[in-house]
C-alpha atoms as a PDB file:
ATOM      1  CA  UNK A   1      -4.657   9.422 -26.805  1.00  0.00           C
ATOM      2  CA  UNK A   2      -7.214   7.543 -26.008  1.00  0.00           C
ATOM      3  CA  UNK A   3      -9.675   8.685 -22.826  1.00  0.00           C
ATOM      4  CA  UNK A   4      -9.038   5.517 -20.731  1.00  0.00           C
ATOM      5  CA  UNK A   5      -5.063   5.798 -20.997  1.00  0.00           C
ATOM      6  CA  UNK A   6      -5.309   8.976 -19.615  1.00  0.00           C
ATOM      7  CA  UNK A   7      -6.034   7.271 -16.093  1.00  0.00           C
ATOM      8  CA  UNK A   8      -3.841   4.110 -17.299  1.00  0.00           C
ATOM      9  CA  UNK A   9      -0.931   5.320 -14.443  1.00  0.00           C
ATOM     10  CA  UNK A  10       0.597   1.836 -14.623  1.00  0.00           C
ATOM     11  CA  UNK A  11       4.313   1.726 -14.978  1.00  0.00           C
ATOM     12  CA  UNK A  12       6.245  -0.785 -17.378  1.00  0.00           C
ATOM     13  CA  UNK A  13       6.896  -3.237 -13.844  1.00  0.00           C
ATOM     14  CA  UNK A  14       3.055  -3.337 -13.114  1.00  0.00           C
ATOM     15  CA  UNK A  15       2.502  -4.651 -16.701  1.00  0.00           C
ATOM     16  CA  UNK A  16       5.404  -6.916 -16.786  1.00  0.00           C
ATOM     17  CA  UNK A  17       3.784  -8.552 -13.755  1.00  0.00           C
ATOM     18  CA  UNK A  18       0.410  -8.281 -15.009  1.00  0.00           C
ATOM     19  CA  UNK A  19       0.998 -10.169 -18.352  1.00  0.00           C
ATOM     20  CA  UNK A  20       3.052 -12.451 -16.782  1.00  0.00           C
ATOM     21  CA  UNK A  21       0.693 -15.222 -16.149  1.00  0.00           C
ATOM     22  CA  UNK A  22       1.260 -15.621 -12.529  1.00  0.00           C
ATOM     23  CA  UNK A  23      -1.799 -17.679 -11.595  1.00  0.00           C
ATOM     24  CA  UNK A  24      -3.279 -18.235  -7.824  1.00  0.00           C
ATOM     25  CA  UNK A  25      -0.934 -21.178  -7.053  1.00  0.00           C
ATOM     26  CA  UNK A  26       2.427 -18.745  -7.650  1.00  0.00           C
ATOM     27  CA  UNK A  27       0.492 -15.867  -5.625  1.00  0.00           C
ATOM     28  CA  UNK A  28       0.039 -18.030  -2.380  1.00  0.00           C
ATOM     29  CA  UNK A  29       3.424 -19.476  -2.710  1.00  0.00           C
ATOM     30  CA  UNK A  30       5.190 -15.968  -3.670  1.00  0.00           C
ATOM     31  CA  UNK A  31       3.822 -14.553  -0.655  1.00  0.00           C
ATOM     32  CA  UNK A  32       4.515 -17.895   2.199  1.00  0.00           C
ATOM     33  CA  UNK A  33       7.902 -18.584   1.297  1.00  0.00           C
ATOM     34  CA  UNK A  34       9.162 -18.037  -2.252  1.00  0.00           C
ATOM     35  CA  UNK A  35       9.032 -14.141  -2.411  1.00  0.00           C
ATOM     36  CA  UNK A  36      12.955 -14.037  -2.444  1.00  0.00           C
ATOM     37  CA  UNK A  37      13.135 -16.230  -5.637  1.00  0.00           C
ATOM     38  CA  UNK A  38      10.609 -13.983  -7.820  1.00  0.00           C
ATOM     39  CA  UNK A  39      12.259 -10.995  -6.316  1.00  0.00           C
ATOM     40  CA  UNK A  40      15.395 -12.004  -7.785  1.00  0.00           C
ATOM     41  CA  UNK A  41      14.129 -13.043 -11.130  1.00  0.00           C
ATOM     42  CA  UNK A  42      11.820  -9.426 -11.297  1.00  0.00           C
ATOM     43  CA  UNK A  43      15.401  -7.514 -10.586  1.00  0.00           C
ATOM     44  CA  UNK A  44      16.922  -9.736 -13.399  1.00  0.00           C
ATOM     45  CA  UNK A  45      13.831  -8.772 -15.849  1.00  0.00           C
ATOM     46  CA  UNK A  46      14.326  -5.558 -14.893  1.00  0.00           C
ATOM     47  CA  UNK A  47      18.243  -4.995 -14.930  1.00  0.00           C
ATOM     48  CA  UNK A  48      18.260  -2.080 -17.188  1.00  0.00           C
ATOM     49  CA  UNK A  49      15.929   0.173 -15.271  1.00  0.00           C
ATOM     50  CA  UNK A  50      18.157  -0.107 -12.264  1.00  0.00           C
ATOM     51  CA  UNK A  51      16.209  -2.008  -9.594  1.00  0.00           C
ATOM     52  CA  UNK A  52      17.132  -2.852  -6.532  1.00  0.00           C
ATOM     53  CA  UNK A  53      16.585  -5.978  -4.283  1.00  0.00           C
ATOM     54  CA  UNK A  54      14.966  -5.075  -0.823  1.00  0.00           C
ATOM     55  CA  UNK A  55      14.384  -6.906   2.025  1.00  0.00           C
ATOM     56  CA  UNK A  56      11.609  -6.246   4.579  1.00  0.00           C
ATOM     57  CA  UNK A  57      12.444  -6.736   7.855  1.00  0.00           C
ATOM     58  CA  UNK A  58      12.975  -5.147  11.215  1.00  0.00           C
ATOM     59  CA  UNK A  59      15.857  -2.583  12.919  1.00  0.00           C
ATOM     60  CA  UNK A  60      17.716  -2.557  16.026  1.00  0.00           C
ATOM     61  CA  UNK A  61      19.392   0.676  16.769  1.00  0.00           C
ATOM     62  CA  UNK A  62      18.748   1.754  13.080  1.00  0.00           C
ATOM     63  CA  UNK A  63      20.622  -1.153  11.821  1.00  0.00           C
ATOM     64  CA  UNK A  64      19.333  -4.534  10.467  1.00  0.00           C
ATOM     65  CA  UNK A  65      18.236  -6.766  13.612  1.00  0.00           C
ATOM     66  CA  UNK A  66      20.126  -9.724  13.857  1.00  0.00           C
ATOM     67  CA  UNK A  67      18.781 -13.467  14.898  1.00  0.00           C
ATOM     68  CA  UNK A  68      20.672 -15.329  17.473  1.00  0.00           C
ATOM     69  CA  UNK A  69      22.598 -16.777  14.784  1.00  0.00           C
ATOM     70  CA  UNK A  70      23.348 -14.203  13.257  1.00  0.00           C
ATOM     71  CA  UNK A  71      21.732 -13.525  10.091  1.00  0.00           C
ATOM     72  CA  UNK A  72      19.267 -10.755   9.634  1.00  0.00           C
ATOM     73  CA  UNK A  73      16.154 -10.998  10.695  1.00  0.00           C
ATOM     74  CA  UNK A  74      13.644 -10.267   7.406  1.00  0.00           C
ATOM     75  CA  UNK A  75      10.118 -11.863   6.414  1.00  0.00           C
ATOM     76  CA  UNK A  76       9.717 -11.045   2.836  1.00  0.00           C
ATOM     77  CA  UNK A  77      11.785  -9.844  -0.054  1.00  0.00           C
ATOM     78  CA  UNK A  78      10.515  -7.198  -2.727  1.00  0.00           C
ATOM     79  CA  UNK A  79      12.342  -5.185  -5.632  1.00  0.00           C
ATOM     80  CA  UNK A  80      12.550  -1.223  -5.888  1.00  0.00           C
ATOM     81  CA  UNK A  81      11.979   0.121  -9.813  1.00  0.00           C
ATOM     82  CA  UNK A  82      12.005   3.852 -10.180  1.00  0.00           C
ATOM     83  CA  UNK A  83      11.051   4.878  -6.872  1.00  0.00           C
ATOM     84  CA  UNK A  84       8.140   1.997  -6.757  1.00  0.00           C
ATOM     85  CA  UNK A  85       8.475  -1.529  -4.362  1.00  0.00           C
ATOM     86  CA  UNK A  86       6.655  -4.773  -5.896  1.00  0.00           C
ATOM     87  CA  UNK A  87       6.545  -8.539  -4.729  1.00  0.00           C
ATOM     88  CA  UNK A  88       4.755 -11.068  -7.088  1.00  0.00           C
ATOM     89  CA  UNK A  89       1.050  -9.013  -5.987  1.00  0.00           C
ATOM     90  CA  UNK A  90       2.352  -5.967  -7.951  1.00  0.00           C
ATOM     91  CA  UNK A  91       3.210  -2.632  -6.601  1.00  0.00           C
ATOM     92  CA  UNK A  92       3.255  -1.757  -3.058  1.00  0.00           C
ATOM     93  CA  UNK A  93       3.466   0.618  -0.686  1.00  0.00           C
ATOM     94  CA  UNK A  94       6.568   0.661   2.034  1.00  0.00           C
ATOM     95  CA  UNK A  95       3.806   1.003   4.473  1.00  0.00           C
ATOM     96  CA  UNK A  96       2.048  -1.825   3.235  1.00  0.00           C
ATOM     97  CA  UNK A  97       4.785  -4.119   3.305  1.00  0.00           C
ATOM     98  CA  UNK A  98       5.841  -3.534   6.879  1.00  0.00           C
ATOM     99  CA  UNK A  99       2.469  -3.406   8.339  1.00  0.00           C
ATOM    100  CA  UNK A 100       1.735  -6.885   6.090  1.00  0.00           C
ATOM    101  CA  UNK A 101       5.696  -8.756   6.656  1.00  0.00           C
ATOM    102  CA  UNK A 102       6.595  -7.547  10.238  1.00  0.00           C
ATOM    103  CA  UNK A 103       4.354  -8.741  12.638  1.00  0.00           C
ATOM    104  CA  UNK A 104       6.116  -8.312  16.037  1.00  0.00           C
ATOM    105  CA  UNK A 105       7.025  -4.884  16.276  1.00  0.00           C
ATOM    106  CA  UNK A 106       5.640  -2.586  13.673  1.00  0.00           C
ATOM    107  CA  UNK A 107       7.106   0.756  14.729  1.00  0.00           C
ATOM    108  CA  UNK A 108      10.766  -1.463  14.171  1.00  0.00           C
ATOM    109  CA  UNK A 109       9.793  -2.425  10.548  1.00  0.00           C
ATOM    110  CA  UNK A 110      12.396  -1.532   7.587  1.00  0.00           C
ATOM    111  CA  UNK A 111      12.831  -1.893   3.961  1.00  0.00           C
ATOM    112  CA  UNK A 112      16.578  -2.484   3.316  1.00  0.00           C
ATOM    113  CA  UNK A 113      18.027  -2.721   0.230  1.00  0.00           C
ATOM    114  CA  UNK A 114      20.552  -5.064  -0.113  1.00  0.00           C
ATOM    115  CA  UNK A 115      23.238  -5.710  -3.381  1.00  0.00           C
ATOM    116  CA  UNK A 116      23.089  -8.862  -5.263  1.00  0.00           C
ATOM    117  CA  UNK A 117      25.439 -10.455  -3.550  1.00  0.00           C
ATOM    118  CA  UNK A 118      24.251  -9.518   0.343  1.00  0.00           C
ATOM    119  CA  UNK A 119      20.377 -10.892  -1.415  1.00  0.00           C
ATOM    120  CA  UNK A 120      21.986 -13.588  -2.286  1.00  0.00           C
ATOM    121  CA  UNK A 121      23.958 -14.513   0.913  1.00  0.00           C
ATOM    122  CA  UNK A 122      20.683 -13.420   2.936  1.00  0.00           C
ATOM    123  CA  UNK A 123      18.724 -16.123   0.491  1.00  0.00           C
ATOM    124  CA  UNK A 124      21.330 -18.809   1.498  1.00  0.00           C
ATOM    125  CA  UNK A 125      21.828 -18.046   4.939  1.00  0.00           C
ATOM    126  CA  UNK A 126      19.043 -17.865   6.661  1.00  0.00           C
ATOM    127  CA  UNK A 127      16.028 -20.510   6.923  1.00  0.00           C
ATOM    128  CA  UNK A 128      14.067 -19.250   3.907  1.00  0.00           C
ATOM    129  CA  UNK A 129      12.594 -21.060   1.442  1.00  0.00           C
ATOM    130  CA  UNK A 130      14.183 -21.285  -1.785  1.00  0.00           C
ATOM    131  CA  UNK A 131      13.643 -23.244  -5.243  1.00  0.00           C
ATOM    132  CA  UNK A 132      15.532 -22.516  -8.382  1.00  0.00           C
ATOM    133  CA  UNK A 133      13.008 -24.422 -10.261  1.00  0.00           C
ATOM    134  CA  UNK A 134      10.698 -21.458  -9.481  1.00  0.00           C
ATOM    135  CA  UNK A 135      12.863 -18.609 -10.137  1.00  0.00           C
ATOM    136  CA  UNK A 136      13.723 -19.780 -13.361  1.00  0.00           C
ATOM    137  CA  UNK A 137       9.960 -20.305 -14.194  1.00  0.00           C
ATOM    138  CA  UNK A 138       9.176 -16.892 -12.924  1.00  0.00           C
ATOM    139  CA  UNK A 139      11.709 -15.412 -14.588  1.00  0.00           C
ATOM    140  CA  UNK A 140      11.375 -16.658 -17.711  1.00  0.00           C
ATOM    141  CA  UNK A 141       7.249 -15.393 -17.829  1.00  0.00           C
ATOM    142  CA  UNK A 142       8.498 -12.276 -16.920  1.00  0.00           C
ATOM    143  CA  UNK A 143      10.947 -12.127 -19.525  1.00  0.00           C
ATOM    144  CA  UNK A 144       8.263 -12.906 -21.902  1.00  0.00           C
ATOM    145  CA  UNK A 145       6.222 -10.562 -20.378  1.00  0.00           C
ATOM    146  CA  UNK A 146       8.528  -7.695 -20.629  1.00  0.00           C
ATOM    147  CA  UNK A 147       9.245  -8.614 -24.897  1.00  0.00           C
ATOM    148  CA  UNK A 148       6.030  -8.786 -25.450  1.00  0.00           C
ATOM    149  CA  UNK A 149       5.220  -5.401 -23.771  1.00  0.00           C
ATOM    150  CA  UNK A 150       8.439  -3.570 -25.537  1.00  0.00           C
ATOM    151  CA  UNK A 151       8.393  -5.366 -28.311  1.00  0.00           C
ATOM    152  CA  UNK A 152       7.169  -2.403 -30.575  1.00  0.00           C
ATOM    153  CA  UNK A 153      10.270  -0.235 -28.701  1.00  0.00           C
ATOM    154  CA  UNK A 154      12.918  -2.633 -29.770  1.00  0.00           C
ATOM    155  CA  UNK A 155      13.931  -3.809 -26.706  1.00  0.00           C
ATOM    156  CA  UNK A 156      14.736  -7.164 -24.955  1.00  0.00           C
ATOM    157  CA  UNK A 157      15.301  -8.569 -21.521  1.00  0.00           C
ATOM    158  CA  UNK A 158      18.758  -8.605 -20.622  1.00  0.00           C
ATOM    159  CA  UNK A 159      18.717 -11.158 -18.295  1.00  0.00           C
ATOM    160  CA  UNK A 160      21.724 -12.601 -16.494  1.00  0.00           C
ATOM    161  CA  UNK A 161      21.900 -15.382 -14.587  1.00  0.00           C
ATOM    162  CA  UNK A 162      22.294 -15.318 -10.517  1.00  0.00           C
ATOM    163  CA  UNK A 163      24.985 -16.673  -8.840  1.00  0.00           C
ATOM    164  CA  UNK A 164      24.261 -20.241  -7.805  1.00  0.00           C
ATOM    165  CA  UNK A 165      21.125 -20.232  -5.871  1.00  0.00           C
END
């Protein structure tokens, strides 16, 4: 082993991002608007390692806090790989993302973690942003991101698609 890769502590999700050539343009827009669509396509990248899609948002009652019409009230979306959250910046920490997404009342912030389907429904019900044009974009550098990277292991994306978006 080499002495730099002893202090190399990235995980296989911070590289898949890394190499992913995610330039400035994705970053602003990944963080104002379209963080649900390259949360979804990191969870798809990332199927077999059993992520999880996560919402950050704030509680009522230690339950999701629901707008006036309804829906829950969240500000960004983020994916949870082996015990680690990450949005298109890379790996963070819960704290991080509630002191960064939930701007009102801090002490109310909360990661939830939602199924496919509730991510989904979340993504289409509430005012969001969303743009298939970039999940599929973002999804497919991450899937060449993640062959490239496991490529000596054997191993390939298994990407499925979402439901309709």
């Amino acid at each position: 082993m080499k002495f730099e890769d002893m202090f190399d502590r990235k995980t296989l999700t911070d590289r898949v991002i890394d190499n992913a050539e995610i330039d400035d343009y994705d970053l602003d827009i990944g963080t104002s608007g379209l963080c649900a669509m390259f949360a979804l396509a990191l969870y798809r990248v990332m199927i077999r390692h059993s992520p999880k899609l996560v919402l950050v948002g704030m509680e009522r009652d230690g339950k999701p806090a629901l707008a006036r019409d309804g829906n829950m009230c969240w500000s960004h979306a983020a994916v949870l790989v082996e015990g680690e959250y990450y949005d298109i910046e890379g790996r963070q920490k819960p704290e991080w993302l509630k002191n960064n997404y939930v701007w009102m009342v801090k002490e109310k912030a909360m990661l939830y973690e939602m199924t496919p389907e509730g991510f989904i429904h979340e993504i289409k019900t509430t005012s969001t942003a969303r743009d298939r044009s970039y999940y599929v974009k973002w999804r497919d550098a991450l899937t060449a991101s993640y062959e490239r990277i496991t490529a000596d292991q054997g191993q390939r994306a298994n990407v499925s698609e979402p439901p309709s978006l």
